[in-house]
Protein backbone atom coordinates (compact mmCIF):
# COMPACT_ATOMS: atom_id res chain seq x y z
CA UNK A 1 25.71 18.28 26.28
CA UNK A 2 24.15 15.77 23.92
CA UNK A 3 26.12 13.72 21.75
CA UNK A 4 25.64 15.74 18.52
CA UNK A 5 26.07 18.47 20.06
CA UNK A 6 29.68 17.29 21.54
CA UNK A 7 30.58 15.78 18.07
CA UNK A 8 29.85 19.07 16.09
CA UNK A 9 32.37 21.14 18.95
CA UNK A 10 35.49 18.50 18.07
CA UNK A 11 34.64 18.63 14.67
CA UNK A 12 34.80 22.55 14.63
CA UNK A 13 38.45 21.95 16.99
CA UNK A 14 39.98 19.77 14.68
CA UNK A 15 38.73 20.99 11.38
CA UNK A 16 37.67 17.44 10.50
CA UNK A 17 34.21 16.92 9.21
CA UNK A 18 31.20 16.22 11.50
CA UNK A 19 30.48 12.59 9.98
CA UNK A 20 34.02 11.81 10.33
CA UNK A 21 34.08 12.48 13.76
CA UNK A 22 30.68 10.80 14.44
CA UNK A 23 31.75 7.70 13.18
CA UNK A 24 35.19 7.64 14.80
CA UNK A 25 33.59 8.58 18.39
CA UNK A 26 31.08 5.76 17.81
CA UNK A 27 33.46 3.36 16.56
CA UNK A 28 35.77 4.14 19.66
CA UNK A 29 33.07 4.01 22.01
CA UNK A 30 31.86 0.26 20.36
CA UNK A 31 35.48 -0.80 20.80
CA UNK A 32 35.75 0.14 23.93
CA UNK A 33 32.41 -1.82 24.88
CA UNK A 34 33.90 -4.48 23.27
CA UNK A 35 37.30 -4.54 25.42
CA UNK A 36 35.71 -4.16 28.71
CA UNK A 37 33.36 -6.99 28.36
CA UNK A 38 35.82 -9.02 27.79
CA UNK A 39 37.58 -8.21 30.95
CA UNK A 40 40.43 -5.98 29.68
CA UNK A 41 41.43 -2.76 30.80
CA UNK A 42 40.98 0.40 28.41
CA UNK A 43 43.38 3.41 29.86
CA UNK A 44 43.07 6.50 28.15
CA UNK A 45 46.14 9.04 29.08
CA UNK A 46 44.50 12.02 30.73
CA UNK A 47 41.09 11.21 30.65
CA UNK A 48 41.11 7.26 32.79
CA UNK A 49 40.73 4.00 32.71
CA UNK A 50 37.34 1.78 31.82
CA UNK A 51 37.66 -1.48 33.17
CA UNK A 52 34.76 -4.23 34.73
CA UNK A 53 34.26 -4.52 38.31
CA UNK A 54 33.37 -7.74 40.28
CA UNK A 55 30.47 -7.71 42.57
CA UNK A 56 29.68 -10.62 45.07
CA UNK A 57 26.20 -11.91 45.59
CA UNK A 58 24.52 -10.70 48.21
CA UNK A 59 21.35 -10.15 50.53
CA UNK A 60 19.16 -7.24 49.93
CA UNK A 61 15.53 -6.42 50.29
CA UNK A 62 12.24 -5.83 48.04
CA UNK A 63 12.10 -1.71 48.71
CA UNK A 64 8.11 -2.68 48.76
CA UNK A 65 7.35 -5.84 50.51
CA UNK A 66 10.27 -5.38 52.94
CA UNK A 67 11.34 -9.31 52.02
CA UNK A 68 14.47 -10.45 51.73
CA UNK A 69 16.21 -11.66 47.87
CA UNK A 70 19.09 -12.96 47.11
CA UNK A 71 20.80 -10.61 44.76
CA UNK A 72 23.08 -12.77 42.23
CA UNK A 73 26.69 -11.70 41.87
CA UNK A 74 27.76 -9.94 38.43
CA UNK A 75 30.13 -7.91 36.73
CA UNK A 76 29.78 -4.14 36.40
CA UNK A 77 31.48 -1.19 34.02
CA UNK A 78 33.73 1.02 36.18
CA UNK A 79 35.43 4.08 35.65
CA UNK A 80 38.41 5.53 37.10
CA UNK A 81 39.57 9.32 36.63
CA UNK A 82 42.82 10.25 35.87
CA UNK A 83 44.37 12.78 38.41
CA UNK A 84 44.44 15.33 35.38
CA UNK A 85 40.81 14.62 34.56
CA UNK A 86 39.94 14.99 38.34
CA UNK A 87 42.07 18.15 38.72
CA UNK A 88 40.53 20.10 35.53
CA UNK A 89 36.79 19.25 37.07
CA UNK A 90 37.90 20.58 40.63
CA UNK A 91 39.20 23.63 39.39
């Protein structure tokens, strides 16, 4: 589902208009862009948590030339389901 597509269903849920709910998804999906690269935590009840994820530097190798690099370490979005969101997809 694309997101116009998803906007126009909660729109038609909550009876609120389709450019109201565009622009509060987008604005909650900015903020929450905005949280996580600083470092914080953003836990949604139900749904998870969005938080950044450390990764160390490490060794890998060119998939073409077979030679090793030196991948630098960084800090990576992560995502962790709540047991309710994992539950409704299993069931």
């Amino acid at each position: 589902m694309n997101f116009f597509n998803f906007t126009r269903d909660v729109a038609e849920k909550t009876g609120q208009s389709h450019a109201t709910v565009d622009a509060v998804l987008r604005g909650s999906l900015e903020h929450i862009r905005e949280v996580v690269a600083k470092g914080q935590e953003v836990r949604l009840p139900g749904l998870g948590v969005f938080a950044t994820k450390a990764r160390k530097a490490r060794q890998g190798r060119n998939p073409r030339t077979g030679e090793a690099i030196q991948i630098p370490a960084k800090k990576a979005p992560a995502f962790r389901p709540a047991a309710q969101f994992e539950g409704a997809v299993n069931a």
